[in-house]
Protein backbone atom coordinates (compact mmCIF):
# COMPACT_ATOMS: atom_id res chain seq x y z
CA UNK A 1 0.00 0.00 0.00
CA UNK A 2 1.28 3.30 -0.76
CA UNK A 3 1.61 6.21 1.71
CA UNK A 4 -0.73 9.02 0.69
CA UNK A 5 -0.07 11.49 3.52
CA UNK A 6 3.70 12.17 5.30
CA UNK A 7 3.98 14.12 8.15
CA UNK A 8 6.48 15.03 10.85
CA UNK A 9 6.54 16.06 14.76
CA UNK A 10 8.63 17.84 16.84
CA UNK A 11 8.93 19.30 20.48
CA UNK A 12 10.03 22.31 19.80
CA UNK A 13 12.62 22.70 22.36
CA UNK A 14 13.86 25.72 23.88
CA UNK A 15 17.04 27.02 25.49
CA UNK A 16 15.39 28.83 29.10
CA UNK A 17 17.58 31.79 28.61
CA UNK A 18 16.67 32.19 24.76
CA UNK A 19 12.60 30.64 24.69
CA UNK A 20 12.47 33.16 21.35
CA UNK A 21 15.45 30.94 19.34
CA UNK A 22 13.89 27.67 19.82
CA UNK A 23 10.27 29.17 18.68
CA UNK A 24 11.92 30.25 15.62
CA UNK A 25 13.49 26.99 15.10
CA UNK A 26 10.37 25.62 15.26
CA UNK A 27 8.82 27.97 13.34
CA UNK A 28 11.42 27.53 10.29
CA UNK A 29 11.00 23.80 10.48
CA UNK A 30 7.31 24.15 9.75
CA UNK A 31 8.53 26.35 6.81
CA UNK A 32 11.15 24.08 5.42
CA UNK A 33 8.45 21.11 5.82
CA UNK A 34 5.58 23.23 3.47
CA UNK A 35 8.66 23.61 0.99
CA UNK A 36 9.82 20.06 1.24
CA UNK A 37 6.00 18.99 0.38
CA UNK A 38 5.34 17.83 3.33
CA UNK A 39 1.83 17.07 4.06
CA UNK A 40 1.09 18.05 7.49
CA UNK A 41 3.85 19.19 10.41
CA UNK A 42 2.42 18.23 14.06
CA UNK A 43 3.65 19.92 17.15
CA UNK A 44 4.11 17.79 21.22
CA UNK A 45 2.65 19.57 23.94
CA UNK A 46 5.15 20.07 27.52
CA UNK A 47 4.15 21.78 30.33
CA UNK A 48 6.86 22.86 32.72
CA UNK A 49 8.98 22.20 30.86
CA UNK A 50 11.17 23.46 27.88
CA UNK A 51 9.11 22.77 24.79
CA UNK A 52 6.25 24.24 23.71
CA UNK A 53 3.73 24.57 26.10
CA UNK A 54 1.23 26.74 23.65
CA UNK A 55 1.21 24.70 20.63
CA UNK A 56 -1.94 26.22 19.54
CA UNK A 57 -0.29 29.88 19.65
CA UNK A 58 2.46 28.56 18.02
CA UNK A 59 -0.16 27.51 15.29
CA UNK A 60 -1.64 30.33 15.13
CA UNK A 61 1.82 32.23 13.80
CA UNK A 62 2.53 29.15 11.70
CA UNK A 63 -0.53 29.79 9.67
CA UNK A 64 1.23 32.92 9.16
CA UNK A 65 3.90 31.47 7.64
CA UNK A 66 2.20 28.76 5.55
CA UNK A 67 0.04 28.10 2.72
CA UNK A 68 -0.91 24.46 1.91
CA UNK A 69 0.81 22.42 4.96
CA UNK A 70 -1.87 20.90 7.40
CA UNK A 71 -1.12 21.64 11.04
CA UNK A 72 -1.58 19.84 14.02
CA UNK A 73 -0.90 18.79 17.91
CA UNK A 74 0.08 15.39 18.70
CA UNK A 75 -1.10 15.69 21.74
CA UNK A 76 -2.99 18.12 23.76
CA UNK A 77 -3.44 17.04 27.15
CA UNK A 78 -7.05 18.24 27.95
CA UNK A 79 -6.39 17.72 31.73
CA UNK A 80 -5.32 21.30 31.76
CA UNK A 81 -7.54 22.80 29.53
CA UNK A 82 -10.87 23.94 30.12
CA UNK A 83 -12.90 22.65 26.53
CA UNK A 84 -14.82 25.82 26.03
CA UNK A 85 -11.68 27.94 25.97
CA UNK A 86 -9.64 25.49 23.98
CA UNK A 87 -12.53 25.20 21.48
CA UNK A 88 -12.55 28.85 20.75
CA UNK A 89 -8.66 29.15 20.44
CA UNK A 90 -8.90 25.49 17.78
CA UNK A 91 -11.48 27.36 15.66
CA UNK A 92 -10.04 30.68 16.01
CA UNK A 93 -6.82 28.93 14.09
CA UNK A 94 -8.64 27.17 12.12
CA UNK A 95 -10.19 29.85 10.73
CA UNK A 96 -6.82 31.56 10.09
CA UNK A 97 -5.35 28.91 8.70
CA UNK A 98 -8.47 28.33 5.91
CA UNK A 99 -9.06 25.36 7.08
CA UNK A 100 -5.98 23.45 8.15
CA UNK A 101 -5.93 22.68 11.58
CA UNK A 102 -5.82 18.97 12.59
CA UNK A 103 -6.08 19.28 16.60
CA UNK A 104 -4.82 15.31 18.59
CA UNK A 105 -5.60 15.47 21.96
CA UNK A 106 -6.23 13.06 24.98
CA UNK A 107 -6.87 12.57 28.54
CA UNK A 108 -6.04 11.70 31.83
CA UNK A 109 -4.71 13.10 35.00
CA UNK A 110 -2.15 16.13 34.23
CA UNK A 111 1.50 14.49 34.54
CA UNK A 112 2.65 14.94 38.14
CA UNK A 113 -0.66 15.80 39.01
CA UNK A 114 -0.56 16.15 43.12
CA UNK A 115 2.32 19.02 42.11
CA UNK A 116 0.79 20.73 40.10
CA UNK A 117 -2.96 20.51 41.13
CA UNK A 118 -2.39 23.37 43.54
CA UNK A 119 -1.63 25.83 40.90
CA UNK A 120 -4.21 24.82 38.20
CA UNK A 121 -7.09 23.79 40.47
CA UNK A 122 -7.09 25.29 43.15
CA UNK A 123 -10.55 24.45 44.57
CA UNK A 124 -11.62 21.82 42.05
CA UNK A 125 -8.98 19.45 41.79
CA UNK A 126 -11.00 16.86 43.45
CA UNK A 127 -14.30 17.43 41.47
CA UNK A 128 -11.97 17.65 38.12
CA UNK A 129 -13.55 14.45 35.30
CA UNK A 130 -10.10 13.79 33.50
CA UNK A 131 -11.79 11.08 31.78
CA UNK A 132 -13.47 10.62 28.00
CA UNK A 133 -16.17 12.67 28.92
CA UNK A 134 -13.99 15.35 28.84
CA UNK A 135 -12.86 15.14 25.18
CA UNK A 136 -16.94 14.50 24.37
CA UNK A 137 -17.57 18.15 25.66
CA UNK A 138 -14.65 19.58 23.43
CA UNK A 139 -16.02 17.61 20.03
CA UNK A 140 -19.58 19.09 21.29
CA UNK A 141 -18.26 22.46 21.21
CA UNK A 142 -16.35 22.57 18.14
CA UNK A 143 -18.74 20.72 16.50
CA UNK A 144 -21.22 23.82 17.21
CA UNK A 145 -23.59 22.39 19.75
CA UNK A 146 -25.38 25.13 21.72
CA UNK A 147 -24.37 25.82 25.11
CA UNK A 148 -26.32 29.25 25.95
CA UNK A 149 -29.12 31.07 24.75
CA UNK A 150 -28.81 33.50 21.93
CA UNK A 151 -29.95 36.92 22.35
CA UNK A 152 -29.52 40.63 22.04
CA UNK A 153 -28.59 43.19 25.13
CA UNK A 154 -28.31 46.41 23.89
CA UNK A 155 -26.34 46.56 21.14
CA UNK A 156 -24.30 43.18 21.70
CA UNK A 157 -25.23 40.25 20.08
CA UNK A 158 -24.57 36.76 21.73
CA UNK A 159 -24.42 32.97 20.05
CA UNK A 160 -25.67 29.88 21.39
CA UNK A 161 -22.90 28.54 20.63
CA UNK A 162 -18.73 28.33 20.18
CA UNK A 163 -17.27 31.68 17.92
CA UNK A 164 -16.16 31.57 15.93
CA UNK A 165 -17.25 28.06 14.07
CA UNK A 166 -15.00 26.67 11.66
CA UNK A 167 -17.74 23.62 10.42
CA UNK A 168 -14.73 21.72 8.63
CA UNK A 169 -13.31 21.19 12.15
CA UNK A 170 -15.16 18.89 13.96
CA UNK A 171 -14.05 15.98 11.52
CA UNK A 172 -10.25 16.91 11.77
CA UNK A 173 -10.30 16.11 15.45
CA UNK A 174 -7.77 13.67 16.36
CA UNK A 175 -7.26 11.33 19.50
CA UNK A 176 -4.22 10.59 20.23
CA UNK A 177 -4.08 6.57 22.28
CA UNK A 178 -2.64 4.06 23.26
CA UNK A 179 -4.22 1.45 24.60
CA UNK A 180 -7.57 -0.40 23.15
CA UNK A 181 -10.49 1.55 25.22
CA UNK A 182 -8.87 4.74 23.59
CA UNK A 183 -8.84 3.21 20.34
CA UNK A 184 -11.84 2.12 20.68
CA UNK A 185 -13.33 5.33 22.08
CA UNK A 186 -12.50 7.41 19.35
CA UNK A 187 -13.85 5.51 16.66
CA UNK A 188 -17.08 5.26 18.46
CA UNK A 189 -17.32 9.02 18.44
CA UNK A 190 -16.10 9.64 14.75
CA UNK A 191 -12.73 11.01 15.47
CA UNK A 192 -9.44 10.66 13.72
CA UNK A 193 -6.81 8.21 15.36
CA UNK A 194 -3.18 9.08 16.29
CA UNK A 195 -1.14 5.68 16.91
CA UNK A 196 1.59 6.38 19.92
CA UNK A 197 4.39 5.28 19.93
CA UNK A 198 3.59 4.30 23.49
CA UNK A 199 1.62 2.11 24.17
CA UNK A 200 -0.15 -0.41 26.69
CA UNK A 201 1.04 -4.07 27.08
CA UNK A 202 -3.06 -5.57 27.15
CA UNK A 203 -2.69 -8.11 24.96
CA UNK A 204 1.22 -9.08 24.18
CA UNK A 205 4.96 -7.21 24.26
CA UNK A 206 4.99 -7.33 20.45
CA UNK A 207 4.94 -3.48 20.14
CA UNK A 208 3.90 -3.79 16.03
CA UNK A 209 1.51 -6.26 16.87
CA UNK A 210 -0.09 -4.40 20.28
CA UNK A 211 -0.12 -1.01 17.12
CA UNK A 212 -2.15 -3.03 14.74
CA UNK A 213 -4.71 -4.58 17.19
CA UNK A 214 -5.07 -0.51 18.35
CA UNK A 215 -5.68 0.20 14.75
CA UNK A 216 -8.03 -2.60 13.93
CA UNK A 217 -10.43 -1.70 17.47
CA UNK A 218 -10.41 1.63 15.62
CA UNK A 219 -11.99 1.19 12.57
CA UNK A 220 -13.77 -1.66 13.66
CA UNK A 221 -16.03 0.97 16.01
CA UNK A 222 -15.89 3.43 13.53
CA UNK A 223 -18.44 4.61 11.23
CA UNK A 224 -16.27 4.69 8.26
CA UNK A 225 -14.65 1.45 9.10
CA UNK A 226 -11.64 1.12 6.85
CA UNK A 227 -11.76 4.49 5.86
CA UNK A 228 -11.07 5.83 9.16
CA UNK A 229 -8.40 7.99 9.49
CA UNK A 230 -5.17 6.76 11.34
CA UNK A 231 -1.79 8.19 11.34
CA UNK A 232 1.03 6.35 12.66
CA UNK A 233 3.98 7.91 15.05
CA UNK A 234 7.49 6.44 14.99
CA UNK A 235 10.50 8.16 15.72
CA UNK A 236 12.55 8.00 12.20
CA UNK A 237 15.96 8.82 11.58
CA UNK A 238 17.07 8.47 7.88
CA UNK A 239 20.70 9.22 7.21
CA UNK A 240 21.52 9.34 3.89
CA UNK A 241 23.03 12.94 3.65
CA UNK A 242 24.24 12.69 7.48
CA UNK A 243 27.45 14.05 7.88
CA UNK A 244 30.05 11.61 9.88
CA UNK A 245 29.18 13.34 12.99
CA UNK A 246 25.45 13.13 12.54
CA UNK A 247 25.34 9.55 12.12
CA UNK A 248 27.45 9.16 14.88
CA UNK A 249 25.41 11.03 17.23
CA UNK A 250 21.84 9.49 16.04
CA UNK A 251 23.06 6.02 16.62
CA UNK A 252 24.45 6.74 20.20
CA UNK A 253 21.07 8.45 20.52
CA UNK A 254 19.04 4.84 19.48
CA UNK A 255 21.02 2.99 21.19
CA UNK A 256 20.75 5.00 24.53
CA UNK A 257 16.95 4.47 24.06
CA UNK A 258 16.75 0.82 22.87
CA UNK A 259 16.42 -0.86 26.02
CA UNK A 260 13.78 0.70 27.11
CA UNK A 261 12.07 -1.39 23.81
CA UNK A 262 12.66 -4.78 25.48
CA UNK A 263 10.12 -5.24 27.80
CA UNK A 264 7.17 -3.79 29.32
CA UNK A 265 8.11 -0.64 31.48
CA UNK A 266 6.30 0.35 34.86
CA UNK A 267 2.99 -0.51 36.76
CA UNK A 268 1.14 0.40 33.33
CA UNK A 269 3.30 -2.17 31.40
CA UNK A 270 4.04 0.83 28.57
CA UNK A 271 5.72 -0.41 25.53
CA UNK A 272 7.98 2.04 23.47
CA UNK A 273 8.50 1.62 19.95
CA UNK A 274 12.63 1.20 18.46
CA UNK A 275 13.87 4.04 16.72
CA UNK A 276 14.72 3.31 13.70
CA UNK A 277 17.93 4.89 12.08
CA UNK A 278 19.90 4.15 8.87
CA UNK A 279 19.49 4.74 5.28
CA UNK A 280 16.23 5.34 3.96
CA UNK A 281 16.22 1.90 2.04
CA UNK A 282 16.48 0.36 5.02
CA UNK A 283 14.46 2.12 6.95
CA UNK A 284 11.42 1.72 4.49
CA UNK A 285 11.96 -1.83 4.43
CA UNK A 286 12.13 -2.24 8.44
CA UNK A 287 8.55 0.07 7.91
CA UNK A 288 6.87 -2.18 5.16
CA UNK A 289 7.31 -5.49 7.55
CA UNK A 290 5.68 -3.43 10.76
CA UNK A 291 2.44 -4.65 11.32
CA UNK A 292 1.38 -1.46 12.47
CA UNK A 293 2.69 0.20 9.42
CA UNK A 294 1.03 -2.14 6.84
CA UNK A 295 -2.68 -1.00 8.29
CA UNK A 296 -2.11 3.00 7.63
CA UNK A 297 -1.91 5.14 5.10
CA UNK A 298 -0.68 8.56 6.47
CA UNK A 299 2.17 9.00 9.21
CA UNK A 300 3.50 11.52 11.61
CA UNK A 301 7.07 10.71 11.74
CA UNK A 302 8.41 12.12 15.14
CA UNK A 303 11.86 14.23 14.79
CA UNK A 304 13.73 13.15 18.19
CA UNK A 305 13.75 15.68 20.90
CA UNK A 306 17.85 16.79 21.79
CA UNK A 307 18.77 17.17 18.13
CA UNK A 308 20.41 20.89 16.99
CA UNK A 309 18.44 22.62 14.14
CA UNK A 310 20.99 21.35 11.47
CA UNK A 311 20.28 18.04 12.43
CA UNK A 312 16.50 18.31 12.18
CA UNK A 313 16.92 20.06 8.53
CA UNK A 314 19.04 17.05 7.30
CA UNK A 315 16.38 14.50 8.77
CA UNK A 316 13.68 15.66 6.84
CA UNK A 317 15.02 16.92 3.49
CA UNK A 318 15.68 13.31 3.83
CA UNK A 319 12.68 12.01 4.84
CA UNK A 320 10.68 14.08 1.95
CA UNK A 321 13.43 13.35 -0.91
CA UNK A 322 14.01 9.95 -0.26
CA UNK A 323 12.07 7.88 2.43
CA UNK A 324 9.27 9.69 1.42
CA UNK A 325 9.44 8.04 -2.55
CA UNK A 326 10.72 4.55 -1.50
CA UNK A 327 7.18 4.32 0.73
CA UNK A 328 5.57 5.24 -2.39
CA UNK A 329 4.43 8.62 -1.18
CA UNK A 330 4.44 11.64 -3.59
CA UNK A 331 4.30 14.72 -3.20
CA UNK A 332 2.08 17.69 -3.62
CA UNK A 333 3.12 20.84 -5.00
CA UNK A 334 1.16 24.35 -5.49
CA UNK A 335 1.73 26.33 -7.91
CA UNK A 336 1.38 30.28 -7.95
CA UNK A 337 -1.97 30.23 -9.35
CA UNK A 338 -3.07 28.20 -6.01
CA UNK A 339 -3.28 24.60 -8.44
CA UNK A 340 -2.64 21.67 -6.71
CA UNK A 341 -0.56 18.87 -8.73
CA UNK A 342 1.35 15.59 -7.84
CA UNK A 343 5.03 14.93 -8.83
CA UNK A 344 6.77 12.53 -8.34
């Protein structure tokens, strides 16, 4: 099967004493990933830490900088959001973006919660529903479904319901899981599905295998069934034009990480996926035997988080010119005029 839809993540990390540089950075890898033909560049959420902790604002100025690219967060924790707010910032984007805005969020607790609960929820921390409901209030109010009475005072007018509305937006919604209730979940409320490249030991410690079972629950409690939308999130490291030193550095980098692949890690039994580094022959051959792989058609690959900007340029002019073809994508160009086309 060939891949219709390539697509890249990163962090967006930050130097404390310089948060502007690393926003830039970000900002210009978004850039180079529109000229590359990418199809849509996805941005991690951190809180309290030094990535981005505003990926929507970040967005927002990326839709400045943009045309065709499709943007998106992989993922927003909605533990610290309140939905009504967040929906009005998503379509607010959206709308500046004409239509381009692929939010992935999930749920649960907020990461070190008992720290942290103090200084987001003050009084409520204990009433707080971290669970699905949570994301079913946010697809509610993007989706436009009233939550006040319309009316005039004076000479304001109110809506019923979320401003602005972007109608497109409600089916770009993405849920970003990793275990089978998520999966399952989110195709029983007609959202998109972002694979982690985390995920749950439920069913075995085969990490392609636990993907594709994920993938399968999906679409199997979807209402478009195959046609569901899935995009899968691997950490890819192609090295064709890596200098000496880069290749150097991104296998020290795998390897570091690998054992953490081997087994089950923690009370939750969490399985992380191998990087997978090397030339982009190999790499796409390693991808087209992943059983995970075989059941999507669109990916997010995810750029790894201590690289320097150099490094993250060479990875996906790669990834675009030549791991890109060999997985059969192609990719789409615009021409002044606005025209789509393919090239190969």
């Amino acid at each position: 099967m060939a891949l219709e839809k390539l697509g890249f993540l990163t962090i967006g990390l930050f130097d404390e004493a310089d948060p502007r540089k690393g926003h830039e950075s970000t900002l210009e890898v978004i850039e180079l990933g529109e000229r590359l033909g990418f199809d849509s560049a996805w941005v991690r959420h951190r809180h309290l830490q030094f990535g981005i902790s505003s990926p929507v604002a970040v967005l927002a100025a990326a839709t400045q900088r943009t045309s065709r690219i499709e943007l998106g967060t992989a993922v927003i924790p909605l533990g610290w959001e309140n939905p009504l707010r967040l929906a009005e910032d998503l379509a607010t984007v959206d709308v500046l973006s004409g239509g381009r805005l692929n939010p992935g969020v999930s749920v649960g607790p907020p990461m070190h919660f008992e720290r942290v609960k103090g200084a987001l929820y003050p009084h409520t921390a204990g009433a707080e529903d971290f669970g699905y409901d949570r994301v079913g209030r946010l697809l509610d109010l993007v989706r436009g479904v009233p939550v006040a009475e319309a009316g005039t005072e004076g000479f304001e007018v109110f809506s019923d319901h979320v401003q602005p509305h972007s109608p497109g937006l409600g089916s770009r919604m993405w849920y970003g899981g990793g275990s089978l209730a998520s999966a399952r979940w989110a195709g029983e409320h007609g959202m998109n599905f972002l694979t982690s490249s985390v995920v749950k030991a439920e069913e075995s410690e085969d990490f392609a295998g636990i993907q594709r079972s994920h993938i399968r629950a999906f679409r199997a409690a979807h209402p478009d069934g195959d046609r569901a939308r899935v995009s899968q999130g691997l950490v890819v490291i192609p090295t064709d034009s890596a200098t000496p030193d880069q290749r150097r550095r991104y296998e020290v980098y795998a390897e570091q990480r690998t054992p953490r692949t081997a087994t089950p890690q923690g009370p939750a039994r969490l399985m992380f996926a191998p990087d997978l580094v090397g030339p982009s022959a190999q790499i796409a051959e390693r991808l087209h035997a992943h059983a995970g792989y075989q059941e999507v058609r669109e990916v997010a690959f995810a750029l790894p988080f201590t690289f320097e900007h150099e490094d993250y340029l060479q990875i996906l002019t790669d990834i675009a010119t030549n791991l890109g073809p060999a997985l059969g994508w192609r990719r789409r160009d615009v021409d002044p005029g606005g025209a789509s086309s393919y090239s190969g």
